[in-house]
N, C-alpha and C. Protein backbone atom coordinates (compact mmCIF):
# COMPACT_ATOMS: atom_id res chain seq x y z
N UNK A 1 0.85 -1.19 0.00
CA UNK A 1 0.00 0.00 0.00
C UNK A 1 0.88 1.24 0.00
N UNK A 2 0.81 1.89 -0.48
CA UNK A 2 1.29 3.39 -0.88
C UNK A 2 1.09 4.25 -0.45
N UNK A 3 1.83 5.26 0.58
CA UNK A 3 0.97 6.61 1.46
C UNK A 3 2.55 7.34 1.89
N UNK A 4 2.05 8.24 1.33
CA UNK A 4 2.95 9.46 1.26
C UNK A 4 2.71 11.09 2.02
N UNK A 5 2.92 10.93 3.36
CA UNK A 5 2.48 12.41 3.74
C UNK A 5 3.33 13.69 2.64
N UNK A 6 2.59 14.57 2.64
CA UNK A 6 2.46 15.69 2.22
C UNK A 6 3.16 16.71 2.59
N UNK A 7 2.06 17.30 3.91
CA UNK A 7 2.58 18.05 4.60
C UNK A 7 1.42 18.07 5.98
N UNK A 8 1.13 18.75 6.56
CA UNK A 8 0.80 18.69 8.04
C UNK A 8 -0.78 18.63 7.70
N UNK A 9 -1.80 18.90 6.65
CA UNK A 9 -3.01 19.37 6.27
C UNK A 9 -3.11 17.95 5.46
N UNK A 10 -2.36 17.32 4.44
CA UNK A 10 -2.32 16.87 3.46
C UNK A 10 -1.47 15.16 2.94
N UNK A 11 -2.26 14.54 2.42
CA UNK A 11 -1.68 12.64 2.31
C UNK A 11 -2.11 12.41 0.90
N UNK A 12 -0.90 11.79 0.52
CA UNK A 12 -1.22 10.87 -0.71
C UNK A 12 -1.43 8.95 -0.42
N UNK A 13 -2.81 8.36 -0.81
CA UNK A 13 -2.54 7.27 -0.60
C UNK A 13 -3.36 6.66 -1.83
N UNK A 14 -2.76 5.35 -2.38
CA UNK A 14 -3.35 4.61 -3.16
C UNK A 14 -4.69 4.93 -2.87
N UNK A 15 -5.46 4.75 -3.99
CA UNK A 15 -7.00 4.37 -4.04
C UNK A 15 -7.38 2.99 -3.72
N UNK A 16 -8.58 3.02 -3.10
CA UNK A 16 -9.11 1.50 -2.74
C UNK A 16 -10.22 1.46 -3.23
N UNK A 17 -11.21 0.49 -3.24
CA UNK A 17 -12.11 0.17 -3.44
C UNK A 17 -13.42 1.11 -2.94
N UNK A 18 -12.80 1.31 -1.33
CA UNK A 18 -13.45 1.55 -0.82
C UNK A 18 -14.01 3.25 -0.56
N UNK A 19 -13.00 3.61 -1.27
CA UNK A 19 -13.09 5.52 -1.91
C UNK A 19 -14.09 5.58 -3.17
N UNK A 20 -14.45 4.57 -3.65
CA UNK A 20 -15.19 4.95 -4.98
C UNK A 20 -16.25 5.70 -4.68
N UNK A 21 -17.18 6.08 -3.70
CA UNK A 21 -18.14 6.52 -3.77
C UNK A 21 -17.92 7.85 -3.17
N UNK A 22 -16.93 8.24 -2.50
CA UNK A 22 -16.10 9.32 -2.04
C UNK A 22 -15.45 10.08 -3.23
N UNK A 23 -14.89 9.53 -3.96
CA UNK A 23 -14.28 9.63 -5.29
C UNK A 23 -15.04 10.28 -6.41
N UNK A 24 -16.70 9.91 -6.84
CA UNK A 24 -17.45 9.67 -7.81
C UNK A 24 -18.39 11.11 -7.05
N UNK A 25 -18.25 11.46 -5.94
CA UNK A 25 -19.26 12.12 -5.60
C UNK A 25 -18.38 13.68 -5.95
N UNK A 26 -17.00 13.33 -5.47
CA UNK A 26 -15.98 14.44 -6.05
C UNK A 26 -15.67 14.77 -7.35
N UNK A 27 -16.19 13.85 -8.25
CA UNK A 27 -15.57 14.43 -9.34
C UNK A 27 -16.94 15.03 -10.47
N UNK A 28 -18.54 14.06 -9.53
CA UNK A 28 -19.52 14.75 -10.45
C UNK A 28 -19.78 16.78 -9.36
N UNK A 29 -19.31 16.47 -8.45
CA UNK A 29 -19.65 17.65 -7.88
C UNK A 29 -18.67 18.96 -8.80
N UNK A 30 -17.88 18.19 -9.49
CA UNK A 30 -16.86 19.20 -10.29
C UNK A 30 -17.29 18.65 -11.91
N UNK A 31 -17.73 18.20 -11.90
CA UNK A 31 -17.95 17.28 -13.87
C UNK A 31 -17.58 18.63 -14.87
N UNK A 32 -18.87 19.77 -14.28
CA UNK A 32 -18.60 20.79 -15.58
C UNK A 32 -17.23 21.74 -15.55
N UNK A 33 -16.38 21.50 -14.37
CA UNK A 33 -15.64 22.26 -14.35
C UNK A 33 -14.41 21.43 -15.12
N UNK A 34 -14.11 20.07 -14.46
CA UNK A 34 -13.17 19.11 -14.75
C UNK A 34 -13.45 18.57 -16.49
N UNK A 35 -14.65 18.57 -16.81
CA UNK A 35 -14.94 18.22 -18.18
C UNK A 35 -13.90 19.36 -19.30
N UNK A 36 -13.98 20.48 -19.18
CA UNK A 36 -13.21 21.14 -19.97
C UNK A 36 -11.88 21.10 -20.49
N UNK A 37 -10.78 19.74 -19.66
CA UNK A 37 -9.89 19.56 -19.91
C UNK A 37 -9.53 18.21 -19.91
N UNK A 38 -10.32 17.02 -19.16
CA UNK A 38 -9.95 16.03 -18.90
C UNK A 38 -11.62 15.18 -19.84
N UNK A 39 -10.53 14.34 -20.44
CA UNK A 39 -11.55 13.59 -21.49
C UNK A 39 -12.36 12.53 -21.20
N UNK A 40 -12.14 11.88 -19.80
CA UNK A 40 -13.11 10.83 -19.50
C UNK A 40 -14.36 10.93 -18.64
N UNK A 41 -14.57 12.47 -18.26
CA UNK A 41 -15.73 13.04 -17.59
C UNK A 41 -17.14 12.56 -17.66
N UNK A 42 -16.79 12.79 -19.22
CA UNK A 42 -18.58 12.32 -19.45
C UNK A 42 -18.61 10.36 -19.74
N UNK A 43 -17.22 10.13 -19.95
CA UNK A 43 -17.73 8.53 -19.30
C UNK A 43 -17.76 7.82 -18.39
N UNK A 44 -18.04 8.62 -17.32
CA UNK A 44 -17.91 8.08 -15.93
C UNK A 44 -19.03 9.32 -15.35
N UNK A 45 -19.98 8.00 -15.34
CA UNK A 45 -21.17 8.22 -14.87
C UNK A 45 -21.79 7.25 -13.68
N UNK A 46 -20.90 6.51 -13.18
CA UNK A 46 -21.62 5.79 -12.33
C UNK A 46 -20.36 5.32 -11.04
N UNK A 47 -20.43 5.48 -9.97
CA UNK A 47 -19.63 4.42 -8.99
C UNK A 47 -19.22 3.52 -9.42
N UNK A 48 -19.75 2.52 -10.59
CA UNK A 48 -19.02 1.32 -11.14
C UNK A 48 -17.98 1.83 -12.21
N UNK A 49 -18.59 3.07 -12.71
CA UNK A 49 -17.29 3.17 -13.21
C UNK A 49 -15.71 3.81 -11.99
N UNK A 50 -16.48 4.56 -11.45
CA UNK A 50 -15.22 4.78 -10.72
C UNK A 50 -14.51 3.49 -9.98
N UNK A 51 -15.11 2.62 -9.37
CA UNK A 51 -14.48 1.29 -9.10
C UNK A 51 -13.50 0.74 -10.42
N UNK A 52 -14.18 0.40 -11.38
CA UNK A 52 -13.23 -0.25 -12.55
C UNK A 52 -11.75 1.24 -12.86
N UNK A 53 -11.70 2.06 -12.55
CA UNK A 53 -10.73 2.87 -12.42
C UNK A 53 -9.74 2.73 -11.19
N UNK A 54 -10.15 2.55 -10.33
CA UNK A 54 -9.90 2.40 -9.18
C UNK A 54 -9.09 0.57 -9.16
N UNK A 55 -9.60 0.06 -9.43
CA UNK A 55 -9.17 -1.57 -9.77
C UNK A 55 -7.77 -1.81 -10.62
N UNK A 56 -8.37 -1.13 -12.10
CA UNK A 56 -7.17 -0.90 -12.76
C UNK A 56 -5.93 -0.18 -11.95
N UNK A 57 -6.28 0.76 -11.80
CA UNK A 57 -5.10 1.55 -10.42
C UNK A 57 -4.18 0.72 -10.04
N UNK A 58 -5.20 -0.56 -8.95
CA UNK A 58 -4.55 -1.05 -8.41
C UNK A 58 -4.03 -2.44 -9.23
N UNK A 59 -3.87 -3.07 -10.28
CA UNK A 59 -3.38 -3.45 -11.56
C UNK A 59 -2.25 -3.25 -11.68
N UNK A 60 -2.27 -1.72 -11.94
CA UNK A 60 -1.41 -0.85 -12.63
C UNK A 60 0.06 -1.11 -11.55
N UNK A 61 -0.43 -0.91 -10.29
CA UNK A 61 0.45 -1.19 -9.18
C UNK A 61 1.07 -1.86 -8.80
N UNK A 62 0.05 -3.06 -8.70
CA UNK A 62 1.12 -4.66 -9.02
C UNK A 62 1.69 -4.96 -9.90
N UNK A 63 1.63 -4.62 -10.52
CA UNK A 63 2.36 -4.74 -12.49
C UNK A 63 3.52 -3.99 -12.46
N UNK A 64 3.74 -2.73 -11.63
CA UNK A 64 4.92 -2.03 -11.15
C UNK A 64 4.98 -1.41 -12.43
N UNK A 65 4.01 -1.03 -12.71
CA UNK A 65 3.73 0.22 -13.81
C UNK A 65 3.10 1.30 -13.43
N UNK A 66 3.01 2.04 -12.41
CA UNK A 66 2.16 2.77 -11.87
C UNK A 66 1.48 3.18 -10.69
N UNK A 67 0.67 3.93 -10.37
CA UNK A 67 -0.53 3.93 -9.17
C UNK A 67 -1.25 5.58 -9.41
N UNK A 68 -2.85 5.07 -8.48
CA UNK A 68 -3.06 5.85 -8.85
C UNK A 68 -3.45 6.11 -7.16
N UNK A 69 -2.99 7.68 -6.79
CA UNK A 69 -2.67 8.20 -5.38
C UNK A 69 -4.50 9.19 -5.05
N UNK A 70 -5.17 9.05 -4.02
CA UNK A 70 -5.97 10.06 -3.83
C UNK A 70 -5.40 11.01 -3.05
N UNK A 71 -5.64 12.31 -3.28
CA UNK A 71 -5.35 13.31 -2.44
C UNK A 71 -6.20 13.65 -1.29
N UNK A 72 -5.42 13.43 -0.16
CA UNK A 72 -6.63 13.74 1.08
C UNK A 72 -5.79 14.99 1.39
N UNK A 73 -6.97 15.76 1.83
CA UNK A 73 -6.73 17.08 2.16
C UNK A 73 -7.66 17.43 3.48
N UNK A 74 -7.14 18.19 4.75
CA UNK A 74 -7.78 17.94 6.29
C UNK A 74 -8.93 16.88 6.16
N UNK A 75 -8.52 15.33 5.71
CA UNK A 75 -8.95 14.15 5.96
C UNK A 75 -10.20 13.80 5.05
N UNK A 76 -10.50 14.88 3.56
CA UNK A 76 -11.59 15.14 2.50
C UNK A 76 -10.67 14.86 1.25
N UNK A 77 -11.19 13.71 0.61
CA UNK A 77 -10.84 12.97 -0.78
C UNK A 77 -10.72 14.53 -1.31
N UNK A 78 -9.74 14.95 -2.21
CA UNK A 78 -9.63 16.32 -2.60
C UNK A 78 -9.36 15.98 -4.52
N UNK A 79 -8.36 15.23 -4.82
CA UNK A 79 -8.31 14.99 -5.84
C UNK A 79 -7.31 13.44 -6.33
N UNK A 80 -6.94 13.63 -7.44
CA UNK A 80 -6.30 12.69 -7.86
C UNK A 80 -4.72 12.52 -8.34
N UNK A 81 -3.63 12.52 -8.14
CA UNK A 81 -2.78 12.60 -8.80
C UNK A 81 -1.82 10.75 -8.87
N UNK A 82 -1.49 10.82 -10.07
CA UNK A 82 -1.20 9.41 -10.69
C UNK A 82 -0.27 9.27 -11.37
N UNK A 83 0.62 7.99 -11.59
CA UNK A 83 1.08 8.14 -12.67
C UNK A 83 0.75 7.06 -13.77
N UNK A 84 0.59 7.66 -15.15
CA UNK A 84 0.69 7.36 -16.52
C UNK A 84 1.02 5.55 -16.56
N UNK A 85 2.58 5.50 -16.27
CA UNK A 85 3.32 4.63 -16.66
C UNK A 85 4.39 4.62 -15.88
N UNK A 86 5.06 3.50 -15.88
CA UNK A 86 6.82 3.90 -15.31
C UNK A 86 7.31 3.09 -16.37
N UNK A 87 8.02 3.55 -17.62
CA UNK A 87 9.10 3.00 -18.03
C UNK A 87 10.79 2.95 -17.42
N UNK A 88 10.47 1.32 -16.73
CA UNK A 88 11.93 1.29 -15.74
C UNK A 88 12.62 1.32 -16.90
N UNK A 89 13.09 0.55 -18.11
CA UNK A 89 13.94 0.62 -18.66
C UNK A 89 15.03 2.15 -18.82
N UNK A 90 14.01 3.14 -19.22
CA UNK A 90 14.42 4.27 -19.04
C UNK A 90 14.27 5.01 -18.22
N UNK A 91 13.71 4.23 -17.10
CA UNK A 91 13.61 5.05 -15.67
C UNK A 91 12.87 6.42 -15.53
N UNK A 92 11.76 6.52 -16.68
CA UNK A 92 11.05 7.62 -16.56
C UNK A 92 9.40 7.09 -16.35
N UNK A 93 8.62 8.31 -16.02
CA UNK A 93 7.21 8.45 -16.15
C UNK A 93 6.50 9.50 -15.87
N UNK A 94 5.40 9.74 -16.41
CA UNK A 94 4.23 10.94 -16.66
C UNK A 94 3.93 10.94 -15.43
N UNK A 95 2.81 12.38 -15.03
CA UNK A 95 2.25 12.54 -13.80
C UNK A 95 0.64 12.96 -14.48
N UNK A 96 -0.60 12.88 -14.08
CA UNK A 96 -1.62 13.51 -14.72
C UNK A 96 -2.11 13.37 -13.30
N UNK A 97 -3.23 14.36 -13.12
CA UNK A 97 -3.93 15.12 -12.19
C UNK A 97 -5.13 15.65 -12.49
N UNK A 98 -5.69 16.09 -10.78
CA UNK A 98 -6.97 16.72 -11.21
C UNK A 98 -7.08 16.77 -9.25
N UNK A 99 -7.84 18.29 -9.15
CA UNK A 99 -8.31 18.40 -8.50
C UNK A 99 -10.13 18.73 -8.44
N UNK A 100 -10.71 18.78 -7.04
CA UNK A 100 -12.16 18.59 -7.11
C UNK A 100 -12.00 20.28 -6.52
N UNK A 101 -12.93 20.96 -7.35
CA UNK A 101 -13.43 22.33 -8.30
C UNK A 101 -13.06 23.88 -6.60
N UNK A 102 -13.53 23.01 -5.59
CA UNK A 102 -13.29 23.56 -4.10
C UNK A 102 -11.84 23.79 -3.48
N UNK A 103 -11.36 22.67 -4.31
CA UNK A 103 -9.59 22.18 -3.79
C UNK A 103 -8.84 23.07 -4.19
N UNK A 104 -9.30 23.90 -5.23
CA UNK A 104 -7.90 24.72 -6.22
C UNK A 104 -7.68 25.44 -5.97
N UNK A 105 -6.46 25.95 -5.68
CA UNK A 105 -6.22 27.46 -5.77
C UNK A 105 -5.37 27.79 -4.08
N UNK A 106 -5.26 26.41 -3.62
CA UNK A 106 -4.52 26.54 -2.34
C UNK A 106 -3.51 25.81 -2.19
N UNK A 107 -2.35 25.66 -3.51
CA UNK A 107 -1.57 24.85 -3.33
C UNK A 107 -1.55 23.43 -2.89
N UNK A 108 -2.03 22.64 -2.89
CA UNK A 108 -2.50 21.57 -2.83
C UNK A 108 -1.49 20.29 -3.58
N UNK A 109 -2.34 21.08 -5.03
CA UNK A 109 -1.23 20.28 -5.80
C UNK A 109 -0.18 20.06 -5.95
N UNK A 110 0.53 21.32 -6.03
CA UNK A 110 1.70 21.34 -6.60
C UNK A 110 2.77 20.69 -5.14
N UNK A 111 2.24 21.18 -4.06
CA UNK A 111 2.36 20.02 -2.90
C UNK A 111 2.68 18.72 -3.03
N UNK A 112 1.69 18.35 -3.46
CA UNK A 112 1.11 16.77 -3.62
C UNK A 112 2.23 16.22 -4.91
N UNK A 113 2.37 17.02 -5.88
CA UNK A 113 3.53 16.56 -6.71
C UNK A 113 5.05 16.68 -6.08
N UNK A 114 5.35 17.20 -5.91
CA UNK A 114 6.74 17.92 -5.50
C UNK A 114 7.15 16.61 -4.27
N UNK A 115 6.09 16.29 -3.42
CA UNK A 115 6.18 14.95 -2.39
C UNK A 115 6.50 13.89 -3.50
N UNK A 116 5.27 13.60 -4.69
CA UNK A 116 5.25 12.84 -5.12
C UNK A 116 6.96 12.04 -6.14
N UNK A 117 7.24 13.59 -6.90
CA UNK A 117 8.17 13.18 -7.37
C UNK A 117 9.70 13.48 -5.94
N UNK A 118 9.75 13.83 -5.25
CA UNK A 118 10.68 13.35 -4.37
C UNK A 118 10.82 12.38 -4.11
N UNK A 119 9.71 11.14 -4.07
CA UNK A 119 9.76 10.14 -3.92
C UNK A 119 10.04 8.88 -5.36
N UNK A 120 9.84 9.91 -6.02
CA UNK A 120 10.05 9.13 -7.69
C UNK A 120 10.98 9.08 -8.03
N UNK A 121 11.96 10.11 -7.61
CA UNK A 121 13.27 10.64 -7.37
C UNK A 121 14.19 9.63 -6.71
N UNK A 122 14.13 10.15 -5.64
CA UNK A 122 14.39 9.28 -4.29
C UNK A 122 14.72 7.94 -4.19
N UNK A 123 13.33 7.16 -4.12
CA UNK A 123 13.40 6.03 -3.63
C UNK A 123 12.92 4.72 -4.85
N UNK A 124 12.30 5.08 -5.95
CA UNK A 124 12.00 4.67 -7.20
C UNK A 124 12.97 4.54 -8.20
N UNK A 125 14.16 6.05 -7.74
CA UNK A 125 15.75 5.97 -8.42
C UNK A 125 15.53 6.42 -10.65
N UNK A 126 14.06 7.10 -10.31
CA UNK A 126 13.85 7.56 -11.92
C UNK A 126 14.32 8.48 -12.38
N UNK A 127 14.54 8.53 -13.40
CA UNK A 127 15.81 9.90 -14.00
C UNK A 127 14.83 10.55 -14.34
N UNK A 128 13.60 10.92 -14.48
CA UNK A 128 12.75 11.51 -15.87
C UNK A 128 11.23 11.70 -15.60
N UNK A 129 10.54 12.76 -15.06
CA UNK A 129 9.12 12.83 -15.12
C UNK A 129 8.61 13.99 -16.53
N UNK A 130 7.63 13.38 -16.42
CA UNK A 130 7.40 14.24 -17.42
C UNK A 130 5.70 14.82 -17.15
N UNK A 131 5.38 15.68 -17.04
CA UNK A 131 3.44 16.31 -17.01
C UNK A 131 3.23 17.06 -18.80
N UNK A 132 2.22 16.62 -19.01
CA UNK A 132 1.69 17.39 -20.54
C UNK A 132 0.36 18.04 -20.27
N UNK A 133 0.11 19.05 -20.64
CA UNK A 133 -0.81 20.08 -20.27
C UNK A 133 -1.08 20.41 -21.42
N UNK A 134 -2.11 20.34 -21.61
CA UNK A 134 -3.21 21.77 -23.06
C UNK A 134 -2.81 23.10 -22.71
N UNK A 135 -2.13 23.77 -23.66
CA UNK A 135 -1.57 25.22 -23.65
C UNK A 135 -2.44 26.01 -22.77
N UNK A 136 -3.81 26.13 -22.84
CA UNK A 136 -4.77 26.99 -22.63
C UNK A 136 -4.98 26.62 -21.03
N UNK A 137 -4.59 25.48 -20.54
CA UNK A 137 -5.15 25.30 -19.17
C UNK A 137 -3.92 25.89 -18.07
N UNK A 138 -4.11 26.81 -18.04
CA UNK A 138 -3.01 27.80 -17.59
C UNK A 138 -3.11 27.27 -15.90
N UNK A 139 -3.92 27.08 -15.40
CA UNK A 139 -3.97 26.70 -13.83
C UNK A 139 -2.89 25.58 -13.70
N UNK A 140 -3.37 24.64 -14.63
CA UNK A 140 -2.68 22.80 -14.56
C UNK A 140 -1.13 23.45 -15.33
N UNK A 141 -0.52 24.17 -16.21
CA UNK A 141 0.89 24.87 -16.53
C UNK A 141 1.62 25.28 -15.01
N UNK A 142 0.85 25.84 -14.34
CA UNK A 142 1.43 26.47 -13.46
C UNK A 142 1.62 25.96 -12.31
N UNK A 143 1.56 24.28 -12.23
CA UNK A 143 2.38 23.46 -11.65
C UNK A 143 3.41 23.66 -11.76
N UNK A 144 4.03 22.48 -13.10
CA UNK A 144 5.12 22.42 -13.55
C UNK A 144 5.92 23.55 -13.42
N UNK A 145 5.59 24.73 -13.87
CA UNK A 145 6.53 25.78 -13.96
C UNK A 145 7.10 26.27 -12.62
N UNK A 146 5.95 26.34 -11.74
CA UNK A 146 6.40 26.23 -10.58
C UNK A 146 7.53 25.61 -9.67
N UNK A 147 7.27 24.44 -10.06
CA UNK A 147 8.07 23.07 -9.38
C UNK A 147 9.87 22.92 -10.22
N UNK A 148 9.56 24.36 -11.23
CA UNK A 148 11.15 24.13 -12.55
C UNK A 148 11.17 23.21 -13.67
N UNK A 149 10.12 22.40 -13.88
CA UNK A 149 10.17 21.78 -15.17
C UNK A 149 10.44 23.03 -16.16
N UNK A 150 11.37 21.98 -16.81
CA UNK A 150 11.39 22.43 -18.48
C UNK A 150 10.59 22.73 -19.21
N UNK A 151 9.92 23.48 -20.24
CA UNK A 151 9.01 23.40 -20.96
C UNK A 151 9.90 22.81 -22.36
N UNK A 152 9.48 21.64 -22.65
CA UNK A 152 10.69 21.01 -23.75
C UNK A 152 9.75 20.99 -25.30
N UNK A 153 8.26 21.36 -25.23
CA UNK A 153 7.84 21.63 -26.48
C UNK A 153 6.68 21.48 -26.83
N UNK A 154 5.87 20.82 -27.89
CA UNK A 154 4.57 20.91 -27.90
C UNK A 154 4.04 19.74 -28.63
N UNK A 155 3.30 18.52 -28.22
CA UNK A 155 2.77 17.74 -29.02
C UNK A 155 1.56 18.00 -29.77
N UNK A 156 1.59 18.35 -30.97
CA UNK A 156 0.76 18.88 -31.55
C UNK A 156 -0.41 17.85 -31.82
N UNK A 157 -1.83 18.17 -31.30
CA UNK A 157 -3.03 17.43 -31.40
C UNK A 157 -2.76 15.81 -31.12
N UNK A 158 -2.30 16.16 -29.53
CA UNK A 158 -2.15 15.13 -28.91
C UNK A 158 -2.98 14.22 -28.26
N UNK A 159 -4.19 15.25 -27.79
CA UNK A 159 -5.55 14.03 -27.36
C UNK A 159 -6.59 14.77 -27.45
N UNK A 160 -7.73 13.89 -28.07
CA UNK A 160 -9.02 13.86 -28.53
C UNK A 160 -9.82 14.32 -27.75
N UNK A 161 -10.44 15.37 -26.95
CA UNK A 161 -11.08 15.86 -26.20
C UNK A 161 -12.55 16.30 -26.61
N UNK A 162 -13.39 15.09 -26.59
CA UNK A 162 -14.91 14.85 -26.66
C UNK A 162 -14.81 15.30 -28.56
N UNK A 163 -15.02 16.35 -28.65
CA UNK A 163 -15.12 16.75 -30.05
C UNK A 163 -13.89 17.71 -31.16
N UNK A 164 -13.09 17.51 -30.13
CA UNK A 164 -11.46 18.44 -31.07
C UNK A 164 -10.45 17.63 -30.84
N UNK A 165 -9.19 17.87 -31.15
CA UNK A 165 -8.30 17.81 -30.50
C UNK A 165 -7.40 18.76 -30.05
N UNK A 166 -6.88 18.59 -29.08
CA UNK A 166 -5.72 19.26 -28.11
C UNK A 166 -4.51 18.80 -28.11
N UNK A 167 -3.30 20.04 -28.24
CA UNK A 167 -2.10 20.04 -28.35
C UNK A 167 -1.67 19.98 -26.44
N UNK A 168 -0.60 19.29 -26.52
CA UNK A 168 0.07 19.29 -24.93
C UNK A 168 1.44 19.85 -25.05
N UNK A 169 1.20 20.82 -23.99
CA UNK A 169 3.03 21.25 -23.58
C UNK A 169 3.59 20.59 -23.06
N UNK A 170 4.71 19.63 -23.31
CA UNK A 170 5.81 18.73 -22.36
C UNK A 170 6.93 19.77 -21.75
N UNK A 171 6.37 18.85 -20.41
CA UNK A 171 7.02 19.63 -19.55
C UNK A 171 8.20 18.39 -18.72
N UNK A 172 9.29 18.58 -18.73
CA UNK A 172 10.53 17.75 -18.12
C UNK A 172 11.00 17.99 -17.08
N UNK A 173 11.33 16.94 -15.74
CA UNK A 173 12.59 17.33 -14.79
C UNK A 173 13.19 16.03 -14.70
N UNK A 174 14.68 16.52 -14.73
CA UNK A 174 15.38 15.00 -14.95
C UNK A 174 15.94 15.88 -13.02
N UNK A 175 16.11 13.91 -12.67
CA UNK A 175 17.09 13.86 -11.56
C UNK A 175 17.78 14.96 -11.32
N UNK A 176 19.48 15.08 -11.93
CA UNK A 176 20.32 15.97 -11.56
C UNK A 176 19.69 17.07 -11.51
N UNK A 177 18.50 17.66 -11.89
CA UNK A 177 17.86 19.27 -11.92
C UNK A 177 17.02 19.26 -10.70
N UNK A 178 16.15 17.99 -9.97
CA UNK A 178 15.35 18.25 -9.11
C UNK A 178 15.53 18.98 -7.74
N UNK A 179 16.93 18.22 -7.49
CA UNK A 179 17.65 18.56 -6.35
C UNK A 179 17.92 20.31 -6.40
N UNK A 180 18.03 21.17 -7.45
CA UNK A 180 18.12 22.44 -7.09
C UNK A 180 17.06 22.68 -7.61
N UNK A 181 15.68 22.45 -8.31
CA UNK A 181 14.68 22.83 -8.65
C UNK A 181 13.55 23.40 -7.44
N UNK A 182 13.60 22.14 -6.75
CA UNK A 182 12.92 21.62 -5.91
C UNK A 182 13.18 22.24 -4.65
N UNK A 183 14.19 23.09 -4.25
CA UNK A 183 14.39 24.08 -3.35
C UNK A 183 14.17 25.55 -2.96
């Protein structure tokens, strides 16, 4: 099991089973806000789906490809932050996120990452994270930039978002940079 304090307000821990309805109530209480950037909104319409997310998660975990972390915030499911993939070979992997619509705007996240990849860093021994953001979602940019990622470029019409597609900014921190980034 996976649990990562934060800071004195704030915990990252695997998802369980038993958050799905904690989970599902957080993310329709935000749907129209979270829909504007994140593409699986409108297919997750039910607690069963949030369970089969939640399952996979934990899949993803044993497979040592992944996890997916809930954010508790003064002891309230707050949001989600995860990772993608871990390619050990190259010792890298993605971060994607989301907070619930109440959560934002109090540092939270960028919290919740900065723990996260210290520990990706750290004790996982990965050279390479990477976050991709839609140009326009200036809130979810201002992680990364925050935290010293690189902005290394732009995948042009990178994911299908309900009816367009969207370009992502890659954003990079290798190892040797975190250690003075991150201070």
């Amino acid at each position: 099991m996976f649990r990562q304090r934060v800071d004195e307000n704030t915990s990252l821990k695997m998802l369980e089973l038993r958050d799905a309805d904690e989970l599902f109530a957080l993310l329709d209480a935000s749907r129209s806000h979270l829909r504007t950037w994140l593409p699986f909104v409108d297919g997750t319409r039910t607690v069963q789906d949030i369970q089969d997310f939640i399952q996979s998660g934990l899949q993803q975990f044993a497979n040592s490809n992944g996890v997916q972390l809930g954010i508790w915030h003064h002891g309230q499911l707050a949001g989600v932050l995860g990772l993608h993939y871990i390619q050990w070979t190259h010792r890298m992997t993605s971060l994607g996120y989301w907070l619930g619509e109440g959560f934002q705007g109090k540092g939270i996240m960028t919290n919740a990452c900065r723990a996260l990849i210290d520990f990706l860093f750290q004790e996982y021994g990965l050279n390479r994270v990477e976050i991709r953001v839609a140009p326009d979602n200036l809130k979810s940019r201002a992680i990364p930039e925050r935290l010293g990622f690189q902005q290394e470029g732009c995948r042009r019409q990178a994911e299908w978002l309900y009816d367009h597609y969207v370009d992502h900014v890659l954003y990079g921190m290798l190892a040797q940079d975190w250690v003075h980034a991150s201070r």
